[in-house]
C-alpha atoms as a PDB file:
ATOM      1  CA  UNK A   1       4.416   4.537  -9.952  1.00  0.00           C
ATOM      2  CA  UNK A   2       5.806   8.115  -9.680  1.00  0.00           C
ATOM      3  CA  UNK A   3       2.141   9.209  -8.691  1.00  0.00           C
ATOM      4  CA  UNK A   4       2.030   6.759  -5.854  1.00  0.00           C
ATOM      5  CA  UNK A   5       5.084   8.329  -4.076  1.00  0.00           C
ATOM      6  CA  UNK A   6       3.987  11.368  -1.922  1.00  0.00           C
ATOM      7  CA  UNK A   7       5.671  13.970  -0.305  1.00  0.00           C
ATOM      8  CA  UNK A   8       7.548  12.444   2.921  1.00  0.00           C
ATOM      9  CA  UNK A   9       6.430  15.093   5.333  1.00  0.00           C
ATOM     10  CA  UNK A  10       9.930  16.761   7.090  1.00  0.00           C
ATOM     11  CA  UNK A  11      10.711  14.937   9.655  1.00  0.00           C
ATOM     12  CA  UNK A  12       9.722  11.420   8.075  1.00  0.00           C
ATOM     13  CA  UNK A  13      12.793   9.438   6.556  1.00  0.00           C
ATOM     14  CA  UNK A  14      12.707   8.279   3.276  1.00  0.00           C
ATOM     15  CA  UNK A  15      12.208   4.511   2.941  1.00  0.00           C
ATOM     16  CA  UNK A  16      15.291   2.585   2.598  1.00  0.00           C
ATOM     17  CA  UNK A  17      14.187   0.569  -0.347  1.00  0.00           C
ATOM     18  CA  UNK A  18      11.272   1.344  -2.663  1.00  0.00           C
ATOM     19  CA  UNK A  19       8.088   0.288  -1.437  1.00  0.00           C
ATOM     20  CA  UNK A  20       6.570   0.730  -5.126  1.00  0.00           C
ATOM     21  CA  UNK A  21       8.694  -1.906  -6.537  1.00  0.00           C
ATOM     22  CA  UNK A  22       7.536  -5.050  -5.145  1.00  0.00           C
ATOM     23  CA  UNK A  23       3.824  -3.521  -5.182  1.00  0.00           C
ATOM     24  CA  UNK A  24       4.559  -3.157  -9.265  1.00  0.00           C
ATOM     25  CA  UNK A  25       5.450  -7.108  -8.983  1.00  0.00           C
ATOM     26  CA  UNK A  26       2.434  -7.954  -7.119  1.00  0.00           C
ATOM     27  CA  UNK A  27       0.151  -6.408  -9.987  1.00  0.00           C
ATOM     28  CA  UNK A  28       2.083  -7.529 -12.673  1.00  0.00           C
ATOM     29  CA  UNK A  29       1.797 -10.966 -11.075  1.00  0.00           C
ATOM     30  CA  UNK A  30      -1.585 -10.897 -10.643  1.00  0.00           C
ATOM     31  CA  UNK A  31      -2.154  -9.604 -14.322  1.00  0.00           C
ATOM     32  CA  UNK A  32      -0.103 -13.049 -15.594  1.00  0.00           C
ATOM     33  CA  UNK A  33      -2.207 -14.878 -13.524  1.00  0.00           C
ATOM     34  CA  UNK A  34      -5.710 -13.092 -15.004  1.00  0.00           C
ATOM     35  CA  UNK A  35      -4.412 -13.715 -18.385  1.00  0.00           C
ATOM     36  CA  UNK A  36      -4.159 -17.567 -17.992  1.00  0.00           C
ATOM     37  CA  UNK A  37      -7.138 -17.532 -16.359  1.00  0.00           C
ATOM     38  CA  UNK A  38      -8.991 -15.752 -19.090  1.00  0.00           C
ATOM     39  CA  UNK A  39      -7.542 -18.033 -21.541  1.00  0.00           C
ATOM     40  CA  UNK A  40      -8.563 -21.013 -19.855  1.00  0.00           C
ATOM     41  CA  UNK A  41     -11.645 -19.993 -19.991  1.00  0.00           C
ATOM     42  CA  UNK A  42     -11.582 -20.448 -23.951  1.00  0.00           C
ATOM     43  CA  UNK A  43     -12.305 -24.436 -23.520  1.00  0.00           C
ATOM     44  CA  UNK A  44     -14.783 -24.044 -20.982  1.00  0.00           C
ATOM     45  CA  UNK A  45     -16.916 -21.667 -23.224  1.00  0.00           C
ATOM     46  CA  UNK A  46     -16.302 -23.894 -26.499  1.00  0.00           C
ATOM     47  CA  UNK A  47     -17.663 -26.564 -24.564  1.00  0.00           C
ATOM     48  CA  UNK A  48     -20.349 -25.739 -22.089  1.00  0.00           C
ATOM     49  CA  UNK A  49     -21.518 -22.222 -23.560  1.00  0.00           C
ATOM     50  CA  UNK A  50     -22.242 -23.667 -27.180  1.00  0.00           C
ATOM     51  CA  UNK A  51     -19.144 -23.086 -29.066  1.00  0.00           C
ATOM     52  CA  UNK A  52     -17.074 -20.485 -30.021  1.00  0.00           C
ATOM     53  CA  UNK A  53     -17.536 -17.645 -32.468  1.00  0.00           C
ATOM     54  CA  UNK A  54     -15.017 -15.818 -34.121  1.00  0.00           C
ATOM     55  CA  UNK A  55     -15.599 -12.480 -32.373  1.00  0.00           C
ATOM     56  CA  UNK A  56     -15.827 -14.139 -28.479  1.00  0.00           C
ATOM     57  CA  UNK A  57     -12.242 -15.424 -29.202  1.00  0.00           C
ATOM     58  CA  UNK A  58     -11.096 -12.720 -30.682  1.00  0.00           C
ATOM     59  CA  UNK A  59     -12.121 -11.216 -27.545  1.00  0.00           C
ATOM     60  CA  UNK A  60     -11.156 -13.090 -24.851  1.00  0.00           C
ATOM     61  CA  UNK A  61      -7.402 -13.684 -26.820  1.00  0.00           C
ATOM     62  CA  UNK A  62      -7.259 -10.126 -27.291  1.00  0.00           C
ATOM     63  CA  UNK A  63      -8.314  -9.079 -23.859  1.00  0.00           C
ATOM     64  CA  UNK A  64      -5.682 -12.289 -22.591  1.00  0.00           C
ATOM     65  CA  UNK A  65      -2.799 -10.266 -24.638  1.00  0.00           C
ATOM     66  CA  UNK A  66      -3.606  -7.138 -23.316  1.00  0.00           C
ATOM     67  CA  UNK A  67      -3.355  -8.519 -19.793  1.00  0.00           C
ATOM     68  CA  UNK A  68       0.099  -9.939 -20.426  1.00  0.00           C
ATOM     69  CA  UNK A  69       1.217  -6.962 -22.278  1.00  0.00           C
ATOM     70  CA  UNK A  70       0.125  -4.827 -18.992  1.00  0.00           C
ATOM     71  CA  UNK A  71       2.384  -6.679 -16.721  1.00  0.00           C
ATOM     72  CA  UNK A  72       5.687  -5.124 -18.608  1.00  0.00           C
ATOM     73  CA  UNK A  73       3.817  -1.471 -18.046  1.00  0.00           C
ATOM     74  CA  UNK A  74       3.103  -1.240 -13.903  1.00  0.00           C
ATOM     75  CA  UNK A  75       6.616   1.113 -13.547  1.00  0.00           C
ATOM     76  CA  UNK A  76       4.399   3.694 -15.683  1.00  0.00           C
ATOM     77  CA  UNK A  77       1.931   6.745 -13.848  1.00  0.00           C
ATOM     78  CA  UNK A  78      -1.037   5.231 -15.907  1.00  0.00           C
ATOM     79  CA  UNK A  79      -0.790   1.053 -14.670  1.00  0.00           C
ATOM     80  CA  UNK A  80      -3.352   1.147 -12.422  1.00  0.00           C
ATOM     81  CA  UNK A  81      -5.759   3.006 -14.855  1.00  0.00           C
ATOM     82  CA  UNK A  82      -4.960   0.392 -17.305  1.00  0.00           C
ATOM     83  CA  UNK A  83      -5.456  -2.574 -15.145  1.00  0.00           C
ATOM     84  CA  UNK A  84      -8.737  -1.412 -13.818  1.00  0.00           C
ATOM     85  CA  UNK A  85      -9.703  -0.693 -17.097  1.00  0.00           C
ATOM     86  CA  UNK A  86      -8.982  -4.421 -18.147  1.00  0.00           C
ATOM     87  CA  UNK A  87     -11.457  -5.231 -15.207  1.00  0.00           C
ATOM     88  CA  UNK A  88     -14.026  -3.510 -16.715  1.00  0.00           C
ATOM     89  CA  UNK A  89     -13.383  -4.869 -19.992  1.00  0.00           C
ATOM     90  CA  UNK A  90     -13.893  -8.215 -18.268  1.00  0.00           C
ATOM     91  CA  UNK A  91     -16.649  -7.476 -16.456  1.00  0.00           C
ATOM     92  CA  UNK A  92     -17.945  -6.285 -19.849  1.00  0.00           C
ATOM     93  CA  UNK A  93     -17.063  -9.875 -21.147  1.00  0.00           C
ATOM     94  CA  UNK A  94     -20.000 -11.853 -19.579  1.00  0.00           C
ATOM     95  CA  UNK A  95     -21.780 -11.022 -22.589  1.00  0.00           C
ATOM     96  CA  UNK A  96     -19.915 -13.773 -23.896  1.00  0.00           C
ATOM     97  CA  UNK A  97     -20.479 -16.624 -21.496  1.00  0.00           C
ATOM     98  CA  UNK A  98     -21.089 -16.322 -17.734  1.00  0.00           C
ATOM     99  CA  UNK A  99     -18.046 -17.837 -17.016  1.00  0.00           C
ATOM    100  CA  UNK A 100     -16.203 -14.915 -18.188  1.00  0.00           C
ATOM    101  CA  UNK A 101     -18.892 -12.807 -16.074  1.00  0.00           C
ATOM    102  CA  UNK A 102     -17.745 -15.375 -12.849  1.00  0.00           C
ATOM    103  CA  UNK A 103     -13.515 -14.560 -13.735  1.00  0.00           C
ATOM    104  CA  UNK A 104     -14.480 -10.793 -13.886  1.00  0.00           C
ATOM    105  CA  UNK A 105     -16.083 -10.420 -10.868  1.00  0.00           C
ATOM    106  CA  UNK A 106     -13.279 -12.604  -9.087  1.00  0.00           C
ATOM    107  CA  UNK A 107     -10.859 -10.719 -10.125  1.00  0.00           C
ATOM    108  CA  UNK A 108     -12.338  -7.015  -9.935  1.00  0.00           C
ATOM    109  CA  UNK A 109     -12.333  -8.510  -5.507  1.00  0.00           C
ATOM    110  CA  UNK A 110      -8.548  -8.845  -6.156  1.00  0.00           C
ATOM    111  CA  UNK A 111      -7.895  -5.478  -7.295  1.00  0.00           C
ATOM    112  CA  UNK A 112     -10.744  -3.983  -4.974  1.00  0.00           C
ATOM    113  CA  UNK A 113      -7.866  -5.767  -2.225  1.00  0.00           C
ATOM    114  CA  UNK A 114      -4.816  -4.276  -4.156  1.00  0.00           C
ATOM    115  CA  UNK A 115      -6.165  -0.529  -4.095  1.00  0.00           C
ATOM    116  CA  UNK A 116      -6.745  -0.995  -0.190  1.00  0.00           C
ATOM    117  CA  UNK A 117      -2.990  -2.452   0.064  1.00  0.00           C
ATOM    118  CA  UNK A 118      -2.007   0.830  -2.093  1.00  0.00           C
ATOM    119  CA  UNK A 119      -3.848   3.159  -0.094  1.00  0.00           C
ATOM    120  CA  UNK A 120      -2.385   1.512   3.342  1.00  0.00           C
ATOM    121  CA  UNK A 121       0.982   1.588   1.781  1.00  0.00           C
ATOM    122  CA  UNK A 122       0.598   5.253   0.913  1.00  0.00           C
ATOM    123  CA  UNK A 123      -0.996   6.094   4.402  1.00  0.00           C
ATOM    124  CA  UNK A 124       1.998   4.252   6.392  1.00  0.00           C
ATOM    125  CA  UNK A 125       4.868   6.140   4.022  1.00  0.00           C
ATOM    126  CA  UNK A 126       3.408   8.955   4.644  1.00  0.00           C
ATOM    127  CA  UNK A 127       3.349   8.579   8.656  1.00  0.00           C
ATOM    128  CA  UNK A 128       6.877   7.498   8.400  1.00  0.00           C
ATOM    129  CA  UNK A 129       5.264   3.719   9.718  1.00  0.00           C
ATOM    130  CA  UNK A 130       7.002   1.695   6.559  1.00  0.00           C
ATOM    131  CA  UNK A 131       9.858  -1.041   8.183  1.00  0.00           C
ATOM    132  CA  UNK A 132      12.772   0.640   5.907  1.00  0.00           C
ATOM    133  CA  UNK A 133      11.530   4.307   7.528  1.00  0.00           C
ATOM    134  CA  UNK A 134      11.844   3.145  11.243  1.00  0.00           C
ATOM    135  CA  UNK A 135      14.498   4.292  12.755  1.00  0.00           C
ATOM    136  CA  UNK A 136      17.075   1.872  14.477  1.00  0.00           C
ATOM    137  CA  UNK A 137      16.722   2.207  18.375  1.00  0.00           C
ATOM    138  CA  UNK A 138      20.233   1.308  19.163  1.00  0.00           C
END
């Protein structure tokens, strides 16, 4: 998350660990735990939506491997284009059942909460306010 790392205005000490790197775990976390989600949402439509067709699974697996495969790409400039774009995708999903609709709409309030954590992490690096930036008043 190169992007994510502004300018420390002079004056403002670097942090002492990077901030970015447990924020990449969070999403990638949170990514693992959409794509099981997702997937367990394959029984559910095979048995209260009417059955399965072969282009809803395809769908949902696909959209399930993309999800997994996105948690081994947060450390890269693009990550949170691609995991908001696998929200829309999801969203985009409730054509298949409305249970996929209900997932997407859960999960697109998670990331609404991770791009508010993002912005207050960028605001308090910035302002010098993050706990490895403080200096020690001894």
């Amino acid at each position: 998350m190169s992007e994510d790392q502004p300018l420390v205005p002079e004056g403002v000490p670097a942090p002492a660990t990077d901030p970015w790197k447990g924020f990449r775990g969070v999403m990638a976390g949170t990514l693992v735990l959409e794509a099981i989600t997702v997937l367990l949402a394959l029984p559910v439509v095979a048995t209260v939506g009417g059955g399965l067709k072969w282009w809803s699974v395809l769908y949902v697996v696909g959209l399930g491997v993309l999800m997994f495969l996105g948690a081994g790409v947060q450390r890269r400039p693009w990550a949170m284009a691609y995991n908001l774009g696998l929200q829309v995708a999801l969203l985009a999903g409730g054509f298949i059942h409305v249970s996929i609709l209900v997932i997407g709409v859960v999960f697109v309030a998670v990331w609404l909460f991770i791009l508010f954590i993002r912005a207050d992490v960028k605001k308090r690096m910035a302002a010098g306010m993050l706990p490895g930036q403080r200096m020690s008043e001894a």
